[in-house]
N, C-alpha and C. Protein backbone atom coordinates (compact mmCIF):
# COMPACT_ATOMS: atom_id res chain seq x y z
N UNK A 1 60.13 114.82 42.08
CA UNK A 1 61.23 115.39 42.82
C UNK A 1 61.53 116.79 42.31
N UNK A 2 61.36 117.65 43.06
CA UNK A 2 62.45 118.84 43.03
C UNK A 2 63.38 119.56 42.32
N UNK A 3 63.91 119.99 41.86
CA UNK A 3 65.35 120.93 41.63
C UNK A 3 65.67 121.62 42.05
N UNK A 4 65.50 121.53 43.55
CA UNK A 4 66.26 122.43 44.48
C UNK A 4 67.77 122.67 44.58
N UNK A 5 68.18 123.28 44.27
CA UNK A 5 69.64 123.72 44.35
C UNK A 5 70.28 124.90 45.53
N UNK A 6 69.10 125.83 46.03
CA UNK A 6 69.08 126.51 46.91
C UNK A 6 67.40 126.81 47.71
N UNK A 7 67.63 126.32 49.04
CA UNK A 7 67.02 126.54 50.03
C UNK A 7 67.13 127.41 51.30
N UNK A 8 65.78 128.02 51.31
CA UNK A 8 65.69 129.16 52.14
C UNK A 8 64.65 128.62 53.28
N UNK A 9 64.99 128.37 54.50
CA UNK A 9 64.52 128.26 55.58
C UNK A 9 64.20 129.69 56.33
N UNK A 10 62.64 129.97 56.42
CA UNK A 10 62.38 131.31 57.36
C UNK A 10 61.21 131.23 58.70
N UNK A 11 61.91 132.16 59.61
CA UNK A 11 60.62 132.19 60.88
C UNK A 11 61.25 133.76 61.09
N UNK A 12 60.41 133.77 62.11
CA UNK A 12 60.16 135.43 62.83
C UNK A 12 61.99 135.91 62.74
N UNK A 13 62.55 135.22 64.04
CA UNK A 13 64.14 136.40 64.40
C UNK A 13 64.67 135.39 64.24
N UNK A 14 64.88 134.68 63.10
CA UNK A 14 66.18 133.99 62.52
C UNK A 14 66.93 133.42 63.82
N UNK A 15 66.33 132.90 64.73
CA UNK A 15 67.59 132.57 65.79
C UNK A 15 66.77 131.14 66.94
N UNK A 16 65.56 131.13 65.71
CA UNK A 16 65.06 129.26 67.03
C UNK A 16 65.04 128.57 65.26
N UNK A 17 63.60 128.51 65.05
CA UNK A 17 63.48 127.78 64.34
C UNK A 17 64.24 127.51 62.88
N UNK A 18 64.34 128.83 61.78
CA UNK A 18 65.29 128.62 60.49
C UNK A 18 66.52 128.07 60.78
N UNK A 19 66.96 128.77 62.05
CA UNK A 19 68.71 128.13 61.54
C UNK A 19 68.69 126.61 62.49
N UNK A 20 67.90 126.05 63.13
CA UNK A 20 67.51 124.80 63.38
C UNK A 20 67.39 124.08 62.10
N UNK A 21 66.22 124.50 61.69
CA UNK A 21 65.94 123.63 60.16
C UNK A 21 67.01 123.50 59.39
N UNK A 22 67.77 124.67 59.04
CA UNK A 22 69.10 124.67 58.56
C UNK A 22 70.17 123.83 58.75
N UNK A 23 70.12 123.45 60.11
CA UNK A 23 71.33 123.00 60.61
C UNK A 23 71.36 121.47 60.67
N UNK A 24 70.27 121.57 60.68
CA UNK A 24 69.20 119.59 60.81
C UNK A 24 69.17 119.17 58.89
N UNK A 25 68.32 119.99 58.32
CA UNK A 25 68.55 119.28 56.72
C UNK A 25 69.76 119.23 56.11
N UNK A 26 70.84 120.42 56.75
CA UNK A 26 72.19 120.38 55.98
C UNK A 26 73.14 119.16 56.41
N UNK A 27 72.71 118.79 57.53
CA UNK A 27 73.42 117.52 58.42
C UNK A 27 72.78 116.57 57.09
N UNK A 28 71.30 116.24 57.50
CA UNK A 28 70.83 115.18 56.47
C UNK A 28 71.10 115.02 55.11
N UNK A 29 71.09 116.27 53.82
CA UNK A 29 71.80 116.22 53.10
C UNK A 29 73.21 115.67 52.87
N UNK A 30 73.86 116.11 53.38
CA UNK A 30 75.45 115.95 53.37
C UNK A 30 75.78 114.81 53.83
N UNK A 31 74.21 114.13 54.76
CA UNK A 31 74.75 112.51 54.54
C UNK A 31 74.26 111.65 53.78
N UNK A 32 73.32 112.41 53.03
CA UNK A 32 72.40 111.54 51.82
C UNK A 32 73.73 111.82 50.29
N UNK A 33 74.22 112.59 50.46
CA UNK A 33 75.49 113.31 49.68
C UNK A 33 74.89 114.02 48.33
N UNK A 34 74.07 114.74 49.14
CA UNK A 34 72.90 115.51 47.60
C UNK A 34 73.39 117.24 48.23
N UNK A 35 73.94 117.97 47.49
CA UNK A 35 74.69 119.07 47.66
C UNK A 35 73.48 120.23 47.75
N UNK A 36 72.95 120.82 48.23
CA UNK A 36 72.14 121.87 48.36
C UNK A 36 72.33 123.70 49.21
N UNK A 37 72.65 124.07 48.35
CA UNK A 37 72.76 125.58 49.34
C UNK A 37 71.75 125.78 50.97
N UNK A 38 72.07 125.85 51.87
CA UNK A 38 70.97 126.10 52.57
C UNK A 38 71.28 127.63 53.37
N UNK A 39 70.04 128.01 53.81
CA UNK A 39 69.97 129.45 54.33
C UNK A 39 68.63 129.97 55.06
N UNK A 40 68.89 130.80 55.97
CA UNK A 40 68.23 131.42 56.60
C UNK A 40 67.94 132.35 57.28
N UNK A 41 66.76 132.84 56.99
CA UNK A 41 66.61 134.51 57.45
C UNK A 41 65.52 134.72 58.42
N UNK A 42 65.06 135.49 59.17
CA UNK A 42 63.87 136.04 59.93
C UNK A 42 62.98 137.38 59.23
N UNK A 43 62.07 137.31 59.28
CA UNK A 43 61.02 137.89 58.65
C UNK A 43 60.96 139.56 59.92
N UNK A 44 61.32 139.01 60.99
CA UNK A 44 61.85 140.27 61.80
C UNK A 44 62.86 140.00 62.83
N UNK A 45 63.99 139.45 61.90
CA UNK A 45 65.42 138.99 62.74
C UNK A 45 65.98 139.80 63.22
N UNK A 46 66.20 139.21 64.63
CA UNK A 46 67.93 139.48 65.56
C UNK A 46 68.87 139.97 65.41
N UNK A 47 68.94 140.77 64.19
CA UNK A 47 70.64 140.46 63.26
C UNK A 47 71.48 140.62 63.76
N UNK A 48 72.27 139.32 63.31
CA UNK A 48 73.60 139.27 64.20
C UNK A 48 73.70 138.52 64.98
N UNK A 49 72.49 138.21 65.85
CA UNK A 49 72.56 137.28 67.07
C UNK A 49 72.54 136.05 66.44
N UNK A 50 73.30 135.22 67.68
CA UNK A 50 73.56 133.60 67.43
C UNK A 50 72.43 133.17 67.67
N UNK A 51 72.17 131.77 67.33
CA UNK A 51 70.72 131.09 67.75
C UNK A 51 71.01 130.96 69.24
N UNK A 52 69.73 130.93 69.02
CA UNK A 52 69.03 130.68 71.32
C UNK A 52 70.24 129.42 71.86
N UNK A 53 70.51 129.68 72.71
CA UNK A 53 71.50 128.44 73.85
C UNK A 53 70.98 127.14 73.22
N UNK A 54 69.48 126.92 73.56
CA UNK A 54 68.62 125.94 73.64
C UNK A 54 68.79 125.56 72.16
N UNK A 55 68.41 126.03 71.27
CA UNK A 55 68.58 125.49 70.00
C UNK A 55 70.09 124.54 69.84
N UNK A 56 71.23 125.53 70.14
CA UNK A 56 72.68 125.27 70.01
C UNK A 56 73.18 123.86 70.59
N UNK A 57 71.83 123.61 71.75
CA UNK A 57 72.62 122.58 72.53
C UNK A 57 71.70 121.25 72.36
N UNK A 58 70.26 121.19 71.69
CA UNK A 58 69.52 120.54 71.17
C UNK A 58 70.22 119.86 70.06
N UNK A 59 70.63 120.63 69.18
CA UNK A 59 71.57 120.39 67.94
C UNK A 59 72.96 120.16 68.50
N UNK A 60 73.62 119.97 69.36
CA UNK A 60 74.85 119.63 69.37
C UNK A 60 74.62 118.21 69.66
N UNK A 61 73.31 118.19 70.63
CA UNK A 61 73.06 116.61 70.78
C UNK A 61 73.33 115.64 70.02
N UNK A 62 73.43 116.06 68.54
CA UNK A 62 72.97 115.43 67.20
C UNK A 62 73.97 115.58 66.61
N UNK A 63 75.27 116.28 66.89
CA UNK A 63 76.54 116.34 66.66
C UNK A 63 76.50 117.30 65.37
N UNK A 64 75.23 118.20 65.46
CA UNK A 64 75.34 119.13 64.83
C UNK A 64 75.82 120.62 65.22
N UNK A 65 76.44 121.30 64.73
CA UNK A 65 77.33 122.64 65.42
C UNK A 65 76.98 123.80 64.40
N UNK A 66 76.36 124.76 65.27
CA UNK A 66 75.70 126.03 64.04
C UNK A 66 76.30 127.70 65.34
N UNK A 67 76.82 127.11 65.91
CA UNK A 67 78.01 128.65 66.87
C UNK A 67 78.25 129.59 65.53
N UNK A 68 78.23 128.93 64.76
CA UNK A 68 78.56 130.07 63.68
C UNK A 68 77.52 130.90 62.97
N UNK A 69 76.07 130.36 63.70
CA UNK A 69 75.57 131.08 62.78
C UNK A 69 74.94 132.45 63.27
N UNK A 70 74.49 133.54 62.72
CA UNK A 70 74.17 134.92 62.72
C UNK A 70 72.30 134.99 62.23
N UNK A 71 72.27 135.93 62.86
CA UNK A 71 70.60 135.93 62.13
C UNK A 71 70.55 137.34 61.52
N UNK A 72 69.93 136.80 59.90
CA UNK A 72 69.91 138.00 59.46
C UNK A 72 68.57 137.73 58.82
N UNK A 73 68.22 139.43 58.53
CA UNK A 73 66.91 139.89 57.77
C UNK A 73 66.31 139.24 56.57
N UNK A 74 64.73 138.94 56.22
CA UNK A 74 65.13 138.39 55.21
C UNK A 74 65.02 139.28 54.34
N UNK A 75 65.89 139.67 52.93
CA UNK A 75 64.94 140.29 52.29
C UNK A 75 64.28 139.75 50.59
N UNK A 76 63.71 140.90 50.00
CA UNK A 76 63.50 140.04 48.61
C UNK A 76 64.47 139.18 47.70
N UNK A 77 65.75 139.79 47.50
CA UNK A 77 66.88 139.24 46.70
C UNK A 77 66.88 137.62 47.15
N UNK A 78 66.77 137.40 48.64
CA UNK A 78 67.09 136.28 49.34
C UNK A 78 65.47 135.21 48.73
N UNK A 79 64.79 135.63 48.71
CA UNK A 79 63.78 134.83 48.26
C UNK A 79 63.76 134.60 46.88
N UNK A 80 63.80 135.64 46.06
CA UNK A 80 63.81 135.37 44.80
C UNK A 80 64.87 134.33 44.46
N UNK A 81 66.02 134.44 45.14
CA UNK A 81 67.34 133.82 45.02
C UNK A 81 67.05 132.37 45.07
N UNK A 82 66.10 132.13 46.31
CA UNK A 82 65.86 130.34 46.97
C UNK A 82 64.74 129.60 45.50
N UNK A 83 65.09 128.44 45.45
CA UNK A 83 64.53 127.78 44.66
C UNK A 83 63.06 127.09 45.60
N UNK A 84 63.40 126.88 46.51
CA UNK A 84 62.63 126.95 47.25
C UNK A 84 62.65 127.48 49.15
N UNK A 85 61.10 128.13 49.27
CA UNK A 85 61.40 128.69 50.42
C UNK A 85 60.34 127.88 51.39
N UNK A 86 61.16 127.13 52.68
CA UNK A 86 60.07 126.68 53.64
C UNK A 86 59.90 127.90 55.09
N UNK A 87 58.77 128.30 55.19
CA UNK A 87 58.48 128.97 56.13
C UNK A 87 57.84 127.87 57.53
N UNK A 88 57.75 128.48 58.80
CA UNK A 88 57.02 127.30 59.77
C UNK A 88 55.68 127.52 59.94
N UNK A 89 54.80 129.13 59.41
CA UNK A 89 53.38 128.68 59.70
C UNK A 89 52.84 129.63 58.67
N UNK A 90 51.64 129.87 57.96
CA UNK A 90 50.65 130.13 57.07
C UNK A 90 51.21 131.54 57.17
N UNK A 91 50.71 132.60 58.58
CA UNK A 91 51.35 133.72 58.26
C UNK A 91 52.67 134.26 57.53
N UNK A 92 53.63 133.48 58.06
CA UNK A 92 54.41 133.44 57.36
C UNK A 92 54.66 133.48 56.28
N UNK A 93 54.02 132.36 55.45
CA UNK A 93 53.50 131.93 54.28
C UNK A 93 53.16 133.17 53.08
N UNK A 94 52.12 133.77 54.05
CA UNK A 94 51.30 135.06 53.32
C UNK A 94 51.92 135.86 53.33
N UNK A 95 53.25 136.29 54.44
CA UNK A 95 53.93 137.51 54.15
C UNK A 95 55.03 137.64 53.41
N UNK A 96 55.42 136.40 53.15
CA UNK A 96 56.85 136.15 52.26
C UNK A 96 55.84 136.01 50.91
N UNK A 97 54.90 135.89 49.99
CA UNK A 97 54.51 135.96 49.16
C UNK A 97 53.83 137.00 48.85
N UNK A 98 53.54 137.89 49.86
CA UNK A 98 53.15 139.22 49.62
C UNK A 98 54.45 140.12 49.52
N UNK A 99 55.68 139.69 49.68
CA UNK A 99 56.60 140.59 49.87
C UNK A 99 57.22 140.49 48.58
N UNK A 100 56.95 139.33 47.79
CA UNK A 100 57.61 138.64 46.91
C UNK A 100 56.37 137.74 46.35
N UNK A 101 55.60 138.34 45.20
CA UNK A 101 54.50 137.74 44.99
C UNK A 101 54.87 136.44 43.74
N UNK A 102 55.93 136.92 43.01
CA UNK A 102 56.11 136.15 42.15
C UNK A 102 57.13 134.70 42.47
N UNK A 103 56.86 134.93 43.78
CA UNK A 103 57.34 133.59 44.73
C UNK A 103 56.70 132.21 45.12
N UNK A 104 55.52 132.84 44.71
CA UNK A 104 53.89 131.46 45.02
C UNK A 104 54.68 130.10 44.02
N UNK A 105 54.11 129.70 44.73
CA UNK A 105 54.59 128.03 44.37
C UNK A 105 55.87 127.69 44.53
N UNK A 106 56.68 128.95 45.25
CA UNK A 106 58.43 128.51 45.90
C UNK A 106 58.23 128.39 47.09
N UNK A 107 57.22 128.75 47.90
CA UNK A 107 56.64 128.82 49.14
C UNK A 107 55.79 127.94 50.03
N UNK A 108 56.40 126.79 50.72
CA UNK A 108 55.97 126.14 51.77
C UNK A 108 55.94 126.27 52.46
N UNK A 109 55.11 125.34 53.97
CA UNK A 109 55.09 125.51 55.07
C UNK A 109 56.58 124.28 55.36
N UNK A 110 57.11 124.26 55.97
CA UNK A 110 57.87 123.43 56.54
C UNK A 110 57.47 122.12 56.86
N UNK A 111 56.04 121.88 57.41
CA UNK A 111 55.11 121.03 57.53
C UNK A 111 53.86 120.99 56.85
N UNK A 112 53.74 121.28 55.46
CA UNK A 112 53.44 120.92 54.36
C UNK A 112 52.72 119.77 54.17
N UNK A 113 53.39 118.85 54.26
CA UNK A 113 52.97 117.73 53.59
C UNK A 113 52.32 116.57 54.71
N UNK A 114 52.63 117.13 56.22
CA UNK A 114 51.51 116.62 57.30
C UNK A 114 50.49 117.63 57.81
N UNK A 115 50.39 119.16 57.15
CA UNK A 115 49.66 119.81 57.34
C UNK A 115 49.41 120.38 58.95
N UNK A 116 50.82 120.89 59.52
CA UNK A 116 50.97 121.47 60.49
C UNK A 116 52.19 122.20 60.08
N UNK A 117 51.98 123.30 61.75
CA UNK A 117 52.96 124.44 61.99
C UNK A 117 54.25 123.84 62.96
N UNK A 118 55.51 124.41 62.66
CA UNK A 118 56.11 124.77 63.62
C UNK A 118 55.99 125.82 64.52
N UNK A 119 55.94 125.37 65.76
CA UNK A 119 55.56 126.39 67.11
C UNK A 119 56.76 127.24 67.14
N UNK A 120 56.84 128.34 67.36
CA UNK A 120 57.98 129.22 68.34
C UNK A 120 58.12 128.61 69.79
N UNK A 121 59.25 128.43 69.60
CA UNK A 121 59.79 128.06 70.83
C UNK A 121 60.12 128.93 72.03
N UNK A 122 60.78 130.64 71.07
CA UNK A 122 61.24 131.48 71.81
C UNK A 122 60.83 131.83 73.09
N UNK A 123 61.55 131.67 74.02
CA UNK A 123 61.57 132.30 75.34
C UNK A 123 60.55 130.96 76.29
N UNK A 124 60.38 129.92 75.88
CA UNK A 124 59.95 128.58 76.30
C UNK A 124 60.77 127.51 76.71
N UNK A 125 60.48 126.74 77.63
CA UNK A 125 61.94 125.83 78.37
C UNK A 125 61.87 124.68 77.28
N UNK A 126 63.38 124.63 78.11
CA UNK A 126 64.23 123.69 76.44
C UNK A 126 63.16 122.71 76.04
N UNK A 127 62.08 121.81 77.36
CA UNK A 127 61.59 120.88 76.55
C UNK A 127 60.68 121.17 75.01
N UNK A 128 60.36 122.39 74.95
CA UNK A 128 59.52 122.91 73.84
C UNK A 128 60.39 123.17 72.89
N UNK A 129 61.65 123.43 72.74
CA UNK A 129 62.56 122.87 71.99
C UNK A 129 62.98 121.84 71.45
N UNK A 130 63.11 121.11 72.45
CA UNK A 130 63.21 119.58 71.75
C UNK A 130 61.69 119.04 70.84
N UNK A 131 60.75 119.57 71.61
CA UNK A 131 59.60 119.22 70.90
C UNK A 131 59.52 119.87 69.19
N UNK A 132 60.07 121.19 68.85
CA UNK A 132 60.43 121.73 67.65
C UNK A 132 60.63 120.72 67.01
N UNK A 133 62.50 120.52 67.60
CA UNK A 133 62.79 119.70 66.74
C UNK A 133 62.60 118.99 66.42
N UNK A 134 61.62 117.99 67.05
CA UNK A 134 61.19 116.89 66.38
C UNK A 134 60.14 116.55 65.22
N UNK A 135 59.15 117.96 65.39
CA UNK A 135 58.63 118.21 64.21
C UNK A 135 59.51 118.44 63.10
N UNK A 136 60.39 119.24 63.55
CA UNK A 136 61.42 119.49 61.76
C UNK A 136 62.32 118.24 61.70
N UNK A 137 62.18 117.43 62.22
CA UNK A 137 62.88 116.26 62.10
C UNK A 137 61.86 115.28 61.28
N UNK A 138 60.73 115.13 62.02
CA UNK A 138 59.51 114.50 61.03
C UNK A 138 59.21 115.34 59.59
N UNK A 139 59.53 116.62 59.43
CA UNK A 139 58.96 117.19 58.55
C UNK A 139 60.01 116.80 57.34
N UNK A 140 61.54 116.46 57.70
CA UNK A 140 62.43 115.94 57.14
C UNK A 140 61.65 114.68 56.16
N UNK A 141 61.32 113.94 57.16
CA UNK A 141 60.78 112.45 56.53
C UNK A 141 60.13 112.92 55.48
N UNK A 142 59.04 113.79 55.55
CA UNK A 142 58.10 113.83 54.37
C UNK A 142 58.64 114.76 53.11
N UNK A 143 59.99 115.47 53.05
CA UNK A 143 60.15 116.56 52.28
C UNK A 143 61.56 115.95 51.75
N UNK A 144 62.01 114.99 52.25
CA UNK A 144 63.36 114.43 52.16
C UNK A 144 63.67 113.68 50.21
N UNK A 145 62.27 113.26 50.26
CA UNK A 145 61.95 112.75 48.69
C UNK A 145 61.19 113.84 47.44
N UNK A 146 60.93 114.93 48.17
CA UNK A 146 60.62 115.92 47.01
C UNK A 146 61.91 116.63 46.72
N UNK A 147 62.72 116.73 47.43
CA UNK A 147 64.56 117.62 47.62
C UNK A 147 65.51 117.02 46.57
């Protein structure tokens, strides 16, 4: 297990997939009652903008509520900061450890441990949304016991 104390969830514009993941593990945490910072940035975020409709209303399904959240940039401080960082695909991967090299081994894929990507959803009808989430919902299962 882990010693995660702060988690950094990242994708492209901070506004489908991180603050999804965010909003889905912080629900699960807080009902497992294991206290964890969570956070999230875009690698070339929105800033400022709220997450996509579709995300907002996927997650409300679930009686989860993230209206509050903003998308911001990521930068180094924010990585160095995360104890651990899940990104959703390899590129990703490579650019947050090239940006921040002394980050390797804080750096996952989100789907890690079944050895897949999260898709971008952006600008795709809601059902490809729901389909997201259900990967970061499965990806929960497998990452839920290393946390």
């Amino acid at each position: 297990m882990l010693n995660v104390k702060k988690l950094l969830f990242v994708c492209i514009g901070n506004i489908c997939r991180s603050p999804m993941a965010a909003g889905l593990y912080s629900q699960y945490l807080t009902e497992s009652s294991r206290y964890v910072k969570i956070t999230s940035a875009g690698l070339h975020a929105l800033v400022g903008k709220s997450a996509a409709q579709e995300v907002q209303v996927a997650l409300l399904q679930k009686n989860i509520d993230i209206s509050s959240h903003r998308a911001r940039q990521l930068t180094p401080a924010m990585i160095l900061d995360a104890d651990l960082v899940l990104v959703m695909d390899d590129e990703q991967k490579k650019f947050v450890t090239k940006m921040v090299p002394q980050s390797r081994g804080r750096v996952f894929l989100l789907g890690e441990w079944g050895g897949y990507d999260i898709p971008d959803p952006y600008r795709q009808p809601a059902s490809v949304f729901q389909d997201c989430l259900q990967l970061i919902e499965i990806s929960w299962e497998e990452w839920q016991n290393k946390l």
